[in-house]
C-alpha atoms as a PDB file:
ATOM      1  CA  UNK A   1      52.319  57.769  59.321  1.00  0.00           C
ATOM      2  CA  UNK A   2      55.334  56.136  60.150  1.00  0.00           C
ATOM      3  CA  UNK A   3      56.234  52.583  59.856  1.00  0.00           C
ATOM      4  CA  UNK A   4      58.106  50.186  62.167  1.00  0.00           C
ATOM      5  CA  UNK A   5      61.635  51.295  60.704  1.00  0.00           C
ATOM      6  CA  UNK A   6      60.975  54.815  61.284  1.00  0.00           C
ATOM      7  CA  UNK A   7      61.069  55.617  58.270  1.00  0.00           C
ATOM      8  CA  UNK A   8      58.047  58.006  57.132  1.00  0.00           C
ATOM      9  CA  UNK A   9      55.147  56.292  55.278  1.00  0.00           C
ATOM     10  CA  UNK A  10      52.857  58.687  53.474  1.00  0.00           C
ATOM     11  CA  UNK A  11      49.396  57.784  53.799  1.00  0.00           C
ATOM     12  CA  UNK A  12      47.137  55.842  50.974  1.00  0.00           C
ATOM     13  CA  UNK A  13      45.168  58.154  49.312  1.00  0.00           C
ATOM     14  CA  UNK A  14      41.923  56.476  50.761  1.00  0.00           C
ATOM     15  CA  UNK A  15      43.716  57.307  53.526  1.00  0.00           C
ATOM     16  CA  UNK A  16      43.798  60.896  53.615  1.00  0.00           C
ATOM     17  CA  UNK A  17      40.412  61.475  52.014  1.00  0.00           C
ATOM     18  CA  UNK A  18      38.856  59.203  55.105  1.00  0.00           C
ATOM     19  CA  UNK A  19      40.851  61.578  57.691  1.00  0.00           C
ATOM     20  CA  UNK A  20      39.096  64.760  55.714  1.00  0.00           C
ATOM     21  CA  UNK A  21      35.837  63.160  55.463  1.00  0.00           C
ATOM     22  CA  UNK A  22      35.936  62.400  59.948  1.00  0.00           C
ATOM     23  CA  UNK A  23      36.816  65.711  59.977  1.00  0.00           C
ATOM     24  CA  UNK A  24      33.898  67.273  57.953  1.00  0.00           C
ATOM     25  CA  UNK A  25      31.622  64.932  60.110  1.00  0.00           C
ATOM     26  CA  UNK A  26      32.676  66.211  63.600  1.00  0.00           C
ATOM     27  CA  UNK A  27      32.440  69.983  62.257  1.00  0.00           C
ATOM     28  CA  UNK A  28      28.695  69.270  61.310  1.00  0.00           C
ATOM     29  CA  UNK A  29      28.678  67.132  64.281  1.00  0.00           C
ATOM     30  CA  UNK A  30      29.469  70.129  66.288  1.00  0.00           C
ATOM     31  CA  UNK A  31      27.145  72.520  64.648  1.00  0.00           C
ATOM     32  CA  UNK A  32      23.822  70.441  64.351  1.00  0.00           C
ATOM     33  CA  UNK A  33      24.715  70.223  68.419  1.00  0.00           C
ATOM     34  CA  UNK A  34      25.437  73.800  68.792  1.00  0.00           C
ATOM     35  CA  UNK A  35      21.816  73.971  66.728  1.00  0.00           C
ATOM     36  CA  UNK A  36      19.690  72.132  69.105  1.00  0.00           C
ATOM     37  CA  UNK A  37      21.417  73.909  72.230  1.00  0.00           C
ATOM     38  CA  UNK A  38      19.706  76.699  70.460  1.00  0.00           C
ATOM     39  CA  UNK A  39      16.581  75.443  69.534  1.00  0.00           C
ATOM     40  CA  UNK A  40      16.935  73.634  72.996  1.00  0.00           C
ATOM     41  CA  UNK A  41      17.015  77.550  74.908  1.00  0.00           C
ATOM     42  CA  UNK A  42      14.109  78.775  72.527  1.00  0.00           C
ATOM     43  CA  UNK A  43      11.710  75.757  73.351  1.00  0.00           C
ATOM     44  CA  UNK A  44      12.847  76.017  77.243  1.00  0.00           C
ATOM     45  CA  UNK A  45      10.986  79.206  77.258  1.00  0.00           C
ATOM     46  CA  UNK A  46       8.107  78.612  74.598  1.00  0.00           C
ATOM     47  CA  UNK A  47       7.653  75.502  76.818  1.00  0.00           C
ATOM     48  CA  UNK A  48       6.958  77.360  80.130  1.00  0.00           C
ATOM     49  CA  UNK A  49       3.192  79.049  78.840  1.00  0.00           C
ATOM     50  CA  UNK A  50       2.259  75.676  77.157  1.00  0.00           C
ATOM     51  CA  UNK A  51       2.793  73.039  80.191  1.00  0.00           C
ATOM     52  CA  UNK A  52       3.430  69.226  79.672  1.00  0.00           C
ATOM     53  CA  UNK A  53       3.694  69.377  75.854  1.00  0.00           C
ATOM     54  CA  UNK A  54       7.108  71.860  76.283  1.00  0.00           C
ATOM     55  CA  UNK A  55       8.423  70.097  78.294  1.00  0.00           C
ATOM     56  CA  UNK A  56       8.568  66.875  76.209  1.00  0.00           C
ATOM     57  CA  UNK A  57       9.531  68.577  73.459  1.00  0.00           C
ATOM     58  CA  UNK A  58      12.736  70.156  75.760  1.00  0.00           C
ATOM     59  CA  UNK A  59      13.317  65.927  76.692  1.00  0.00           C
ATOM     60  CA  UNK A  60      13.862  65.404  72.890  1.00  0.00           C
ATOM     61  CA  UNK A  61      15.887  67.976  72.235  1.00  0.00           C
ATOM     62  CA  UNK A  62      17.872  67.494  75.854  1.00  0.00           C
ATOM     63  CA  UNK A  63      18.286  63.443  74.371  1.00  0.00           C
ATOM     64  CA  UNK A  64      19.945  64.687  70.903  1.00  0.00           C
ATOM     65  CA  UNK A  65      22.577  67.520  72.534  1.00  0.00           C
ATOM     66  CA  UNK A  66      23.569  64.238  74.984  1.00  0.00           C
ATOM     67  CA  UNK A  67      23.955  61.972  71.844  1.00  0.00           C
ATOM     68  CA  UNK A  68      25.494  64.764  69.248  1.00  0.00           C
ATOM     69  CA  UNK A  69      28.319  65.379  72.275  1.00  0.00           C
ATOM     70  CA  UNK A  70      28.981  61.669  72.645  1.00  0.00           C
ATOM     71  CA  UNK A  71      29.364  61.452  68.837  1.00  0.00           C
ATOM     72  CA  UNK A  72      31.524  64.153  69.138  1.00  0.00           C
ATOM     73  CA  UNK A  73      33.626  62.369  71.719  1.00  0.00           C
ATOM     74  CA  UNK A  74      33.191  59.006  70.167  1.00  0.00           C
ATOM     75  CA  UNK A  75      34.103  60.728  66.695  1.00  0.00           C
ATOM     76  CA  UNK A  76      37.209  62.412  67.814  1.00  0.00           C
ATOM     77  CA  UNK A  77      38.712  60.181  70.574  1.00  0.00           C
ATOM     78  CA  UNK A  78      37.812  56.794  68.206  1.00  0.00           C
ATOM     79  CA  UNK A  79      37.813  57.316  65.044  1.00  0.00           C
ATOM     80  CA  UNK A  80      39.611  60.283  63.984  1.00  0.00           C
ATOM     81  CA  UNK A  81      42.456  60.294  66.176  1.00  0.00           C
ATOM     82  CA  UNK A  82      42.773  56.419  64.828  1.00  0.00           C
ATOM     83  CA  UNK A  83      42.563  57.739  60.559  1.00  0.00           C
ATOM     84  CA  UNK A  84      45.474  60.097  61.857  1.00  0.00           C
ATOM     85  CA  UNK A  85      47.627  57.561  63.171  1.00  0.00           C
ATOM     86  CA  UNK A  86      46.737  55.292  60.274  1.00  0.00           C
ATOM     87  CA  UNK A  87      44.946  52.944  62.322  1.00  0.00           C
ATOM     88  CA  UNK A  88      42.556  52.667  59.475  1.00  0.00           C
ATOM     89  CA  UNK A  89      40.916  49.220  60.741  1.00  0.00           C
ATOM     90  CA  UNK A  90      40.747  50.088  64.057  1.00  0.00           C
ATOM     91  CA  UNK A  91      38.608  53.776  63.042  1.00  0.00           C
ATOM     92  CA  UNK A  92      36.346  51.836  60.151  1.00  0.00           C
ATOM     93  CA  UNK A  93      33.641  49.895  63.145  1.00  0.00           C
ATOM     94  CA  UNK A  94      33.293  53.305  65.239  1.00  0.00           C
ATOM     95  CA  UNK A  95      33.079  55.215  61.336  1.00  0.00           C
ATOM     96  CA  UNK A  96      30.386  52.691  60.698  1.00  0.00           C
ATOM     97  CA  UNK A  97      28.694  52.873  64.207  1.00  0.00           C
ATOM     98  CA  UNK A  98      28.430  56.267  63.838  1.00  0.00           C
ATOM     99  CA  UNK A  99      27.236  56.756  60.762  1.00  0.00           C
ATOM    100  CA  UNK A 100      24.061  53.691  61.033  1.00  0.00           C
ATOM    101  CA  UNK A 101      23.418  56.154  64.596  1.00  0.00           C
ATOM    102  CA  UNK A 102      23.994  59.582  63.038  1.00  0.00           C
ATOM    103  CA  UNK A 103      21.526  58.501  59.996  1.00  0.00           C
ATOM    104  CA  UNK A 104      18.724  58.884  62.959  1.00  0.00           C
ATOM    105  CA  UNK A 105      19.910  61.910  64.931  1.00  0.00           C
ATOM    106  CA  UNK A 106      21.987  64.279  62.766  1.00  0.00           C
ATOM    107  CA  UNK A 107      20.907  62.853  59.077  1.00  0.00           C
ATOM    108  CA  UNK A 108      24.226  64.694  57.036  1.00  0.00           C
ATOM    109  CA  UNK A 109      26.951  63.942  59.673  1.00  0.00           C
ATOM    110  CA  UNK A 110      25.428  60.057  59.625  1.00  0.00           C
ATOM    111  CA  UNK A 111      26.004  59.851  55.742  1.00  0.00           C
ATOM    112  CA  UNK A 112      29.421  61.207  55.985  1.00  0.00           C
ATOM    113  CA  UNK A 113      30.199  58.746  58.462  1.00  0.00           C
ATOM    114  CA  UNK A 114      29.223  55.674  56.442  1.00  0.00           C
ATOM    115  CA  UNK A 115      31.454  57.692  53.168  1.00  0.00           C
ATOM    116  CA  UNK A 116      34.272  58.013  55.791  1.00  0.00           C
ATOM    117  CA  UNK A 117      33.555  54.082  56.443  1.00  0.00           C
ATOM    118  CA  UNK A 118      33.456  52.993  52.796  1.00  0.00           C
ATOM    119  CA  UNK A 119      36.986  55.060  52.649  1.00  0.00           C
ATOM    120  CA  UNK A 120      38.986  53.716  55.868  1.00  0.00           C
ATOM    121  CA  UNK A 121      37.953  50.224  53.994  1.00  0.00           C
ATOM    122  CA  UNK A 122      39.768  51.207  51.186  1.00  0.00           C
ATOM    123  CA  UNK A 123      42.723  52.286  52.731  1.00  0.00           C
ATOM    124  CA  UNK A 124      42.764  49.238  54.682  1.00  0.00           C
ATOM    125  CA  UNK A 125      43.204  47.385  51.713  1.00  0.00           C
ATOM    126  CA  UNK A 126      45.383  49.511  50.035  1.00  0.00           C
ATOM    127  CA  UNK A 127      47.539  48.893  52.826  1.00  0.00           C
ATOM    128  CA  UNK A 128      47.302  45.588  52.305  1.00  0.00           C
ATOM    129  CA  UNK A 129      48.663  45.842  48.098  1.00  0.00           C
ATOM    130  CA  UNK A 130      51.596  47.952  49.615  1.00  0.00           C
ATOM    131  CA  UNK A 131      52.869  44.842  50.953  1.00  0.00           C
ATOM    132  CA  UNK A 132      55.229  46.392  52.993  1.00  0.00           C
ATOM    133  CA  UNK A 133      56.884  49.144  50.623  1.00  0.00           C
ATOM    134  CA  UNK A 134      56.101  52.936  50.792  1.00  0.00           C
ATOM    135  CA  UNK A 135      53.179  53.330  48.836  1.00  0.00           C
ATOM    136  CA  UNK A 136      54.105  55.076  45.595  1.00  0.00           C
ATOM    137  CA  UNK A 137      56.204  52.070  44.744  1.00  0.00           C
ATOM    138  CA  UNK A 138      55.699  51.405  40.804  1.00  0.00           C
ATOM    139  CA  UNK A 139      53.582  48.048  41.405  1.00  0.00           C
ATOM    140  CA  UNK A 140      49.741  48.821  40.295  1.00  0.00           C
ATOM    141  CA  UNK A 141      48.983  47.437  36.463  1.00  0.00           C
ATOM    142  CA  UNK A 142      52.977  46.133  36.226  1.00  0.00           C
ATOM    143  CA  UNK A 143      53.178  42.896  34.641  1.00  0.00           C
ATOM    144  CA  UNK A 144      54.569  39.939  37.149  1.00  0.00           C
ATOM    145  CA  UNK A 145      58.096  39.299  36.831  1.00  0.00           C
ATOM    146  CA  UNK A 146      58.476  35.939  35.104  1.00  0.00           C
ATOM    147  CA  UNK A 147      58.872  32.410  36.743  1.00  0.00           C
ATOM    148  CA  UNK A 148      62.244  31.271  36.931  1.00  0.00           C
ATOM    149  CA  UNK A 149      62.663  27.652  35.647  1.00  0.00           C
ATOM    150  CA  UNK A 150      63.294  25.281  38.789  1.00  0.00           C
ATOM    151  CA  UNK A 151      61.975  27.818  41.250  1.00  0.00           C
ATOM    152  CA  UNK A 152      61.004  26.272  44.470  1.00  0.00           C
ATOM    153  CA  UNK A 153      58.034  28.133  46.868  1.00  0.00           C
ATOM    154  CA  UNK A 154      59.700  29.637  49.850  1.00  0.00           C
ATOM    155  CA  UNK A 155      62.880  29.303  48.835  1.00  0.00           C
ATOM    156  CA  UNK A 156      65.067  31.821  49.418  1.00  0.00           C
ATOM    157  CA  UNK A 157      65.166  34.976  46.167  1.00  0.00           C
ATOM    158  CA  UNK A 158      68.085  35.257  43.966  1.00  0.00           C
ATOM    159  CA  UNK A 159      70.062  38.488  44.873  1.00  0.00           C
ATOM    160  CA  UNK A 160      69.046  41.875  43.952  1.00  0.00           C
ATOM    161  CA  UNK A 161      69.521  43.386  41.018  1.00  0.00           C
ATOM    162  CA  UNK A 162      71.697  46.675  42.078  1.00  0.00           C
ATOM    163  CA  UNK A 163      70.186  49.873  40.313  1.00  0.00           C
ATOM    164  CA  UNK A 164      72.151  51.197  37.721  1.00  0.00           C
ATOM    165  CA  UNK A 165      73.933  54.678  37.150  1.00  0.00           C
ATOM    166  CA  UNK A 166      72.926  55.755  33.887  1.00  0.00           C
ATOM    167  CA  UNK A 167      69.182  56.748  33.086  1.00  0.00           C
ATOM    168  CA  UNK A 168      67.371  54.535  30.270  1.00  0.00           C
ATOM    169  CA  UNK A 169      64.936  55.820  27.764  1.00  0.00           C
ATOM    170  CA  UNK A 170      62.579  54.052  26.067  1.00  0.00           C
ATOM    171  CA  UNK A 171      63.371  53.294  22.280  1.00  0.00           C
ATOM    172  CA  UNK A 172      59.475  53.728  21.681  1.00  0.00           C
ATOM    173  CA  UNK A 173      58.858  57.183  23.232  1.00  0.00           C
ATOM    174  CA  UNK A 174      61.805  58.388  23.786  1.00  0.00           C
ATOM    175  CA  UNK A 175      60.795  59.018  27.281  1.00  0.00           C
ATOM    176  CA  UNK A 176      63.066  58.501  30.757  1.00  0.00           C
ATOM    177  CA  UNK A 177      61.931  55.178  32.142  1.00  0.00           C
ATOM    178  CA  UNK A 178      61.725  54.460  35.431  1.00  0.00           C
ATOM    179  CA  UNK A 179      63.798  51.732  37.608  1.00  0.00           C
ATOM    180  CA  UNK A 180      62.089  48.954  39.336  1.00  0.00           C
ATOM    181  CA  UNK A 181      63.868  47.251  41.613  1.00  0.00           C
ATOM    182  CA  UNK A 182      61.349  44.442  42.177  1.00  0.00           C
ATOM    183  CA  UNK A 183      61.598  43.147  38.876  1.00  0.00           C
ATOM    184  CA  UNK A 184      65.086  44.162  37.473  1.00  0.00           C
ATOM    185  CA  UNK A 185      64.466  46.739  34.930  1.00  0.00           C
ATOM    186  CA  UNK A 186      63.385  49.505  33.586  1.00  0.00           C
ATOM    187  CA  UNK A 187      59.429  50.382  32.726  1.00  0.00           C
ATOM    188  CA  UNK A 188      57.936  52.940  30.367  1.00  0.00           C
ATOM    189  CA  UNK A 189      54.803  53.983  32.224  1.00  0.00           C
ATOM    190  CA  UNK A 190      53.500  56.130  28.809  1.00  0.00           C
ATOM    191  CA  UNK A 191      53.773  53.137  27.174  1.00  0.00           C
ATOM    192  CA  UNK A 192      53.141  50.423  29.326  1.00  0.00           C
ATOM    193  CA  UNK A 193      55.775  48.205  28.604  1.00  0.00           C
ATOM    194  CA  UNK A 194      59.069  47.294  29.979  1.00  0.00           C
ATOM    195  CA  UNK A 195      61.929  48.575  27.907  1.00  0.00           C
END
């Protein structure tokens, strides 16, 4: 995924696991449809000795291999192709649509769908938390940097801190920590704490 400045994004992790998920549910898609053309052949020439009753039974069948190929279509075209691009808000209503469908036609490709929903939910929002930055960014269970006395909403920040040359170690662990830029200074992940 890339973002507006080009430079490569990798994807949330709900991200990628929603993109695997569409994936396993057009395969069984495509096989439960494969299935029925099949079962559809095998009825088409049971159906012939028994009349009337065949041929309904070659309708129903003739109904699902028309609805598993537009959920294959539908599947591909609007919701994977969409979890690739990381268009994961666009992909989540056609996820959900077919997976409430799928539940009544092809039972197992249905309930991935609504999994592959719940996911390209959660990678919407963990878009959202990456507030811009390449996600990876140290951010998730850091403390907030502290409120600077006189500090006015929407006013403009106070310059960066520029990232310095020499590598700190914590004086608990003795472990490298790691620079973060958004706050100023270095954080000791093992323990928790800014050093």
């Amino acid at each position: 995924m890339y973002s507006g400045g080009g430079v490569p994004q990798p994807k949330p992790p709900s991200g990628s696991t929603a993109e695997s998920l569409a994936l396993v549910a057009l395969i069984l898609q495509g096989i439960f449809t494969l299935a029925s053309v099949f079962l559809l052949s095998i009825l088409g020439g049971i159906s012939a000795g028994f009349g009337g009753f065949g041929v309904t039974i070659a309708a129903i069948f003739l109904v699902v291999i028309i609805v598993g190929l537009a959920f294959l279509y539908a599947g591909y075209k609007f919701a994977y192709k969409k979890i690739q691009s990381g268009d994961y808000a666009g992909a989540s209503t056609w996820a959900l649509i077919l997976g409430i469908i799928g539940i009544f036609t092809f039972l197992i490709p249905g309930i991935i769908w609504i999994v592959t929903w719940v996911k390209t939910k959660d990678a919407v929002n963990e878009q959202a938390s990456m507030g811009g930055r390449a996600y990876g960014t140290p951010s998730f269970g850091l403390p907030s940097a502290p409120a600077m006395a006189g500090s006015v909403p929407g006013a403009p920040s106070p310059p960066s801190v520029p990232v310095p040359f020499s590598a700190s170690t914590c004086p608990r662990c003795q472990r490298t920590a790691t620079w973060v830029p958004q706050y100023g200074r270095y954080y000791c992940f093992p323990c928790a704490q800014y050093v």
